[in-house]
C-alpha atoms as a PDB file:
ATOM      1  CA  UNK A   1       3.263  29.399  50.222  1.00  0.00           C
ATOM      2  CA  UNK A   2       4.777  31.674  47.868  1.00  0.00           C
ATOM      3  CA  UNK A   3       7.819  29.436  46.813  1.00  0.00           C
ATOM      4  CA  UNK A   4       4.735  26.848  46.542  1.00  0.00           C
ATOM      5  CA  UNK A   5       3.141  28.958  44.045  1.00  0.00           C
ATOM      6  CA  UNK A   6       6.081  29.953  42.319  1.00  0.00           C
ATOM      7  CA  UNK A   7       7.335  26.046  41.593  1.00  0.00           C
ATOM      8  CA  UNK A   8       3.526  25.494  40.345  1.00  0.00           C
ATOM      9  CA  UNK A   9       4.005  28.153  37.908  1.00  0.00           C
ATOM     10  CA  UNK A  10       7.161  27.006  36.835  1.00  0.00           C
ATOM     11  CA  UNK A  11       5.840  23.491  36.347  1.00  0.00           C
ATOM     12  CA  UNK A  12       2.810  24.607  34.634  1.00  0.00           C
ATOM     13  CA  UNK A  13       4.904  26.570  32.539  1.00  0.00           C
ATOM     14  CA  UNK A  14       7.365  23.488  31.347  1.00  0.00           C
ATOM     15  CA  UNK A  15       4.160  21.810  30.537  1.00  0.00           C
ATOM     16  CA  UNK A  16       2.888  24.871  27.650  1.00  0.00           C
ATOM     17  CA  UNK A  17       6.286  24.753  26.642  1.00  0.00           C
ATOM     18  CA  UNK A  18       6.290  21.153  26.187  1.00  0.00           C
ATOM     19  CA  UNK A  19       3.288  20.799  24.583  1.00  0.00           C
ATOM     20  CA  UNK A  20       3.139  24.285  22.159  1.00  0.00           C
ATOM     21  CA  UNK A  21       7.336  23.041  21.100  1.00  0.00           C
ATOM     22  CA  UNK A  22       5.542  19.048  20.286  1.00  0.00           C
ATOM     23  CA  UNK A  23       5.756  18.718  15.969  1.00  0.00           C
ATOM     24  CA  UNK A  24       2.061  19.969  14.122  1.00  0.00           C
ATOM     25  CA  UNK A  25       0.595  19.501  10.802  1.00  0.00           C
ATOM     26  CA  UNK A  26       0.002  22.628   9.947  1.00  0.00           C
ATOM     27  CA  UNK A  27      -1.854  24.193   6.411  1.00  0.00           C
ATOM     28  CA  UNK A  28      -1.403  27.914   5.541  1.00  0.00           C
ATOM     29  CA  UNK A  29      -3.752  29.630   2.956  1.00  0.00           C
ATOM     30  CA  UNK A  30      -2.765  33.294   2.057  1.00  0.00           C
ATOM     31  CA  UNK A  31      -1.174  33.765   5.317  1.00  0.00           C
ATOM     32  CA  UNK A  32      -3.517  32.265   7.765  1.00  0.00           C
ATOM     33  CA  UNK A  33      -2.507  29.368   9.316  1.00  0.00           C
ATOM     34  CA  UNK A  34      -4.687  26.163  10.793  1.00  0.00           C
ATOM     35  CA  UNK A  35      -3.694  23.267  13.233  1.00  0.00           C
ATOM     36  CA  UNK A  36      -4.172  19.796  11.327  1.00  0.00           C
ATOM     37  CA  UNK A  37      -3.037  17.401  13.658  1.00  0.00           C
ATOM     38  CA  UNK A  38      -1.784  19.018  16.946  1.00  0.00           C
ATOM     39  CA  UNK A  39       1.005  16.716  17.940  1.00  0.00           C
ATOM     40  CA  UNK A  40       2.588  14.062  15.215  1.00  0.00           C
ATOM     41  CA  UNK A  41       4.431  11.407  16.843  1.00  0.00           C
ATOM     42  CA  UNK A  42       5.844   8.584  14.722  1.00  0.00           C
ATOM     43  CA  UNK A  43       3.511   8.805  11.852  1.00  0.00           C
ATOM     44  CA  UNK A  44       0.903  10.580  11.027  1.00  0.00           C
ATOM     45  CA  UNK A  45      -1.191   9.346   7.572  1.00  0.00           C
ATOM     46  CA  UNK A  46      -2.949  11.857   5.439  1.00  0.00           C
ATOM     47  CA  UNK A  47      -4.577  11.050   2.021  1.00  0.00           C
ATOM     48  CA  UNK A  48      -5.032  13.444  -0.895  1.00  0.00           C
ATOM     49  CA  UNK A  49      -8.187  13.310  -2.948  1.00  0.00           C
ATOM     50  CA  UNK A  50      -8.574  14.956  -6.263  1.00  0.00           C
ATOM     51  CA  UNK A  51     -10.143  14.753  -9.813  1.00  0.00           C
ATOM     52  CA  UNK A  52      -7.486  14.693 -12.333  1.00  0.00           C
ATOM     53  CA  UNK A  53      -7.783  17.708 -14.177  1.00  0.00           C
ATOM     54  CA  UNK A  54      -7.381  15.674 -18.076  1.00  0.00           C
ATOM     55  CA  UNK A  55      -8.456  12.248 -17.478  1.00  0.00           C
ATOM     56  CA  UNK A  56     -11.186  12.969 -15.110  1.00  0.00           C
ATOM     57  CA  UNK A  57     -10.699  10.387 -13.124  1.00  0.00           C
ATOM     58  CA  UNK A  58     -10.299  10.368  -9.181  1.00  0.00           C
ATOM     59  CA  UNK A  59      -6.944   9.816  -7.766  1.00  0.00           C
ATOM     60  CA  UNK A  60      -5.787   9.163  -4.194  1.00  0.00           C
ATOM     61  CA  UNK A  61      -2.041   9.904  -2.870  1.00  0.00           C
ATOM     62  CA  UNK A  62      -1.030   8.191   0.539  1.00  0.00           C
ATOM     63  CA  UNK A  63       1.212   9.934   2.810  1.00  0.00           C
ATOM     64  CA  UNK A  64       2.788   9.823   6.315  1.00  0.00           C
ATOM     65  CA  UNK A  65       3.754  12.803   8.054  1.00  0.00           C
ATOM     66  CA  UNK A  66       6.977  12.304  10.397  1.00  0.00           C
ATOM     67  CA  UNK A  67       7.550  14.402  13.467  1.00  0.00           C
ATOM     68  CA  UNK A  68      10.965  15.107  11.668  1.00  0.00           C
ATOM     69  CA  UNK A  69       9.305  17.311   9.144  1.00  0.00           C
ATOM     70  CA  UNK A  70       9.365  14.846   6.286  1.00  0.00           C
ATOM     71  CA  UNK A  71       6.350  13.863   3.917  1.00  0.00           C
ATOM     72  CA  UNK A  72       6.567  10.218   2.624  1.00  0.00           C
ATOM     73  CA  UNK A  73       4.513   9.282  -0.586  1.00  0.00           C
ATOM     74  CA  UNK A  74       3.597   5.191  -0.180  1.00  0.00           C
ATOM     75  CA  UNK A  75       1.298   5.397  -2.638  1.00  0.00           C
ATOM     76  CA  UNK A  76      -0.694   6.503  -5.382  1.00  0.00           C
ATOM     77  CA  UNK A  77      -4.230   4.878  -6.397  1.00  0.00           C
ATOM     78  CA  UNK A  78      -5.834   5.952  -9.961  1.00  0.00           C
ATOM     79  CA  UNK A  79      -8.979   4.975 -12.320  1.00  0.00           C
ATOM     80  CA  UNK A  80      -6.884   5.461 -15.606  1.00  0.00           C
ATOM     81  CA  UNK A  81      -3.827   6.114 -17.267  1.00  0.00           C
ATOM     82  CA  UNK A  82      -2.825   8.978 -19.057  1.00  0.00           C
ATOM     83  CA  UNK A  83      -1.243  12.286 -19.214  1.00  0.00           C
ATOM     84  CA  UNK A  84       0.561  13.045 -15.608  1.00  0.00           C
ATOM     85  CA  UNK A  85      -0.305   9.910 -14.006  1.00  0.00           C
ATOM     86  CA  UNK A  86       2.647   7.259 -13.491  1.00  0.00           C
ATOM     87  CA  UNK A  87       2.643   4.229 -15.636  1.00  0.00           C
ATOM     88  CA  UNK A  88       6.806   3.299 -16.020  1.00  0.00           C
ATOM     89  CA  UNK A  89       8.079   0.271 -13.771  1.00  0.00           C
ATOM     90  CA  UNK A  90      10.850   2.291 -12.200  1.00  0.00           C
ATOM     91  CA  UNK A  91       7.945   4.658 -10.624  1.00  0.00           C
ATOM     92  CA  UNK A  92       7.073   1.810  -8.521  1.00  0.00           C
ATOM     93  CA  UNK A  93       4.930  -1.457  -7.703  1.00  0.00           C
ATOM     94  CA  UNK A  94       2.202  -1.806  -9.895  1.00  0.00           C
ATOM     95  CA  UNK A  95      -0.780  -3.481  -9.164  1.00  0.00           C
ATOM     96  CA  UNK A  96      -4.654  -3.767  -9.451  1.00  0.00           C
ATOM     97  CA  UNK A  97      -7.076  -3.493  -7.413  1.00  0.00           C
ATOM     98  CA  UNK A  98     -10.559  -3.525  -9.007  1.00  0.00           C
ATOM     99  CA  UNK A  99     -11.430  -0.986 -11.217  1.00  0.00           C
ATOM    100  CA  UNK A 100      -7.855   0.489  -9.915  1.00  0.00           C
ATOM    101  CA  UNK A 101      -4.543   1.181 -10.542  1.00  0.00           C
ATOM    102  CA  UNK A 102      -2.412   1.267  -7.236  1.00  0.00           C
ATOM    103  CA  UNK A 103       1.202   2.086  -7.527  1.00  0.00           C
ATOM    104  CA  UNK A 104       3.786   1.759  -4.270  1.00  0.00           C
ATOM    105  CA  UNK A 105       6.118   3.869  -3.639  1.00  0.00           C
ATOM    106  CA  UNK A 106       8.609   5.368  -1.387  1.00  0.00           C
ATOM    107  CA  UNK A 107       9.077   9.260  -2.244  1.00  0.00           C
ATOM    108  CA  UNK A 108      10.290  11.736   0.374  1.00  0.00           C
ATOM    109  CA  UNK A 109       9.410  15.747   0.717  1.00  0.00           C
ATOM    110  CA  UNK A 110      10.164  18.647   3.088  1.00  0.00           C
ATOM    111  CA  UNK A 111       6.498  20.093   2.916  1.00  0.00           C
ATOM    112  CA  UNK A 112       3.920  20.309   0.421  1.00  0.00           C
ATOM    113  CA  UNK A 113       2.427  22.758  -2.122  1.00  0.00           C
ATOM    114  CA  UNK A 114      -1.252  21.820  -3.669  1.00  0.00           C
ATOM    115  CA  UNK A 115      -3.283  24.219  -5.377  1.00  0.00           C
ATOM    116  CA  UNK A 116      -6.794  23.978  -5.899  1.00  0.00           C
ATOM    117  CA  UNK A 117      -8.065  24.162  -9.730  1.00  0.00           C
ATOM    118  CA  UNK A 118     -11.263  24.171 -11.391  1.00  0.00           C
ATOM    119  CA  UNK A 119     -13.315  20.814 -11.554  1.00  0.00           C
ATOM    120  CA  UNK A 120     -10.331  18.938  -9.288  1.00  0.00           C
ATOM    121  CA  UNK A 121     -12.355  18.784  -6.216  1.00  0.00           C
ATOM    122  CA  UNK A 122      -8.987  18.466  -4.716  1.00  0.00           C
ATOM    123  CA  UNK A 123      -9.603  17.318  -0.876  1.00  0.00           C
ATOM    124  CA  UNK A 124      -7.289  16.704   2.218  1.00  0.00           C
ATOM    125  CA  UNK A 125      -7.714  13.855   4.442  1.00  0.00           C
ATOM    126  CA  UNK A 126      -5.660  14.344   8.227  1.00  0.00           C
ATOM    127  CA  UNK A 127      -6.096  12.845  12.155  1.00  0.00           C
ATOM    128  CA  UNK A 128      -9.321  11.328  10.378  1.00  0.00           C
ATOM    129  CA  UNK A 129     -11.104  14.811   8.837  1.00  0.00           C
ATOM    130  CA  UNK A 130     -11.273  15.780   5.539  1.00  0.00           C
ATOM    131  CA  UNK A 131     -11.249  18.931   4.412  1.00  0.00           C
ATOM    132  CA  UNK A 132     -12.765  19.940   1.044  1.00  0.00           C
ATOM    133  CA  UNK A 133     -10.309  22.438   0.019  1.00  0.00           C
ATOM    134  CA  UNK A 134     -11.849  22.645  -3.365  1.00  0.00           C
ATOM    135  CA  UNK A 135     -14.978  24.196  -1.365  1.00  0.00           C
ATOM    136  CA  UNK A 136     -13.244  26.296   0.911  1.00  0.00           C
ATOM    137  CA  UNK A 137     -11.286  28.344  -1.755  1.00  0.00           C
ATOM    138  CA  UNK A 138     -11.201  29.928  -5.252  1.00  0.00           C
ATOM    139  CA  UNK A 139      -9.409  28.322  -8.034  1.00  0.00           C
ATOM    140  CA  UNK A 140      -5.783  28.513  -8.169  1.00  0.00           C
ATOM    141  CA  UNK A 141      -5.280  29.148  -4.138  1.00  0.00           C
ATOM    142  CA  UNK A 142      -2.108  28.117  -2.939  1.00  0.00           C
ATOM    143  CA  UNK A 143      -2.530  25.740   0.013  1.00  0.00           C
ATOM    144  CA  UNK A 144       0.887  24.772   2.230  1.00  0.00           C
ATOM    145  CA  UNK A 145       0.845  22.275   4.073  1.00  0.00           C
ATOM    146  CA  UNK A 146       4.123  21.399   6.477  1.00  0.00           C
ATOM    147  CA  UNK A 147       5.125  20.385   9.673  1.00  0.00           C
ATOM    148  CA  UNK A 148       6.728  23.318  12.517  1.00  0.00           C
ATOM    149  CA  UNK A 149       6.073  23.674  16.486  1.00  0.00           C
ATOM    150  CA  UNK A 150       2.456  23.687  17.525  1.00  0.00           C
ATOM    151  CA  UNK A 151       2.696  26.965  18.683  1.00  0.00           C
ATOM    152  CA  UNK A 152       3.380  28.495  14.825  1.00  0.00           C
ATOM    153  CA  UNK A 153      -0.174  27.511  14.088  1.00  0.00           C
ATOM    154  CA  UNK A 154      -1.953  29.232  17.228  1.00  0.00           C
ATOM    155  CA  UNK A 155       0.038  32.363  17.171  1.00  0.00           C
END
């Protein structure tokens, strides 16, 4: 009985470990750290939502997140041109779509850095929830978002 309990223990064991080691989207605000997407196999998409802080205009970034760590920008989808928003033919594939601007692209990061500002509404989208950052936190908050363990984001 007791080398019975001692092997289910073990198993159950291998089982956390598998599952708290699996890759997580994880955000961190000032320190505090939330689960996004608790495991990302293959790819994950997330969308970020903001108002451009000179045109005024809304603009939409597509990303996948890769259990590897890596961010990867496919594209970018914009009401206007203008200051900070990509208009050259070496940024990409250029094309309309309505009212719309879309612009393909294939643009890798290591983890990303957005920071809310005043008017920008800025807003993620992840595993199908968005979350109004803009809402949650004061102008100017730093908000991290990368991929580590599942277990960095519930301890």
């Amino acid at each position: 009985m007791r080398a019975y309990l001692i092997a289910l223990l073990a198993a159950a064991g291998l089982v956390a470990f598998d599952i708290l080691s699996a890759p997580a989207l994880l955000m961190e605000v000032d320190g505090h750290r939330e689960v996004l997407t608790a495991q990302v196999k293959d790819e994950v998409p997330l969308t970020i939502r903001f108002i451009h802080s000179v045109q005024k205009t809304p603009v939409e970034e597509f990303l996948t997140v890769h259990a590897d760590g890596h961010f990867h920008l496919t594209g970018t989808r914009y009401q206007s041109h203008g200051v900070g928003l990509p208009f050259l033919p070496e940024e990409g594939q250029f094309r309309r779509e309505g009212d719309y601007f879309v612009l393909d692209m294939e643009r890798d990061y290591p983890s990303l850095s957005l920071r809310t500002g005043v008017g920008t509404q800025l807003r993620i989208e992840a595993a199908g929830r968005e979350i109004p950052l803009y809402e949650m936190y004061a102008p100017g908050t730093k908000v991290d978002l990368f991929v580590a363990p599942l277990y960095r984001g519930i301890f």
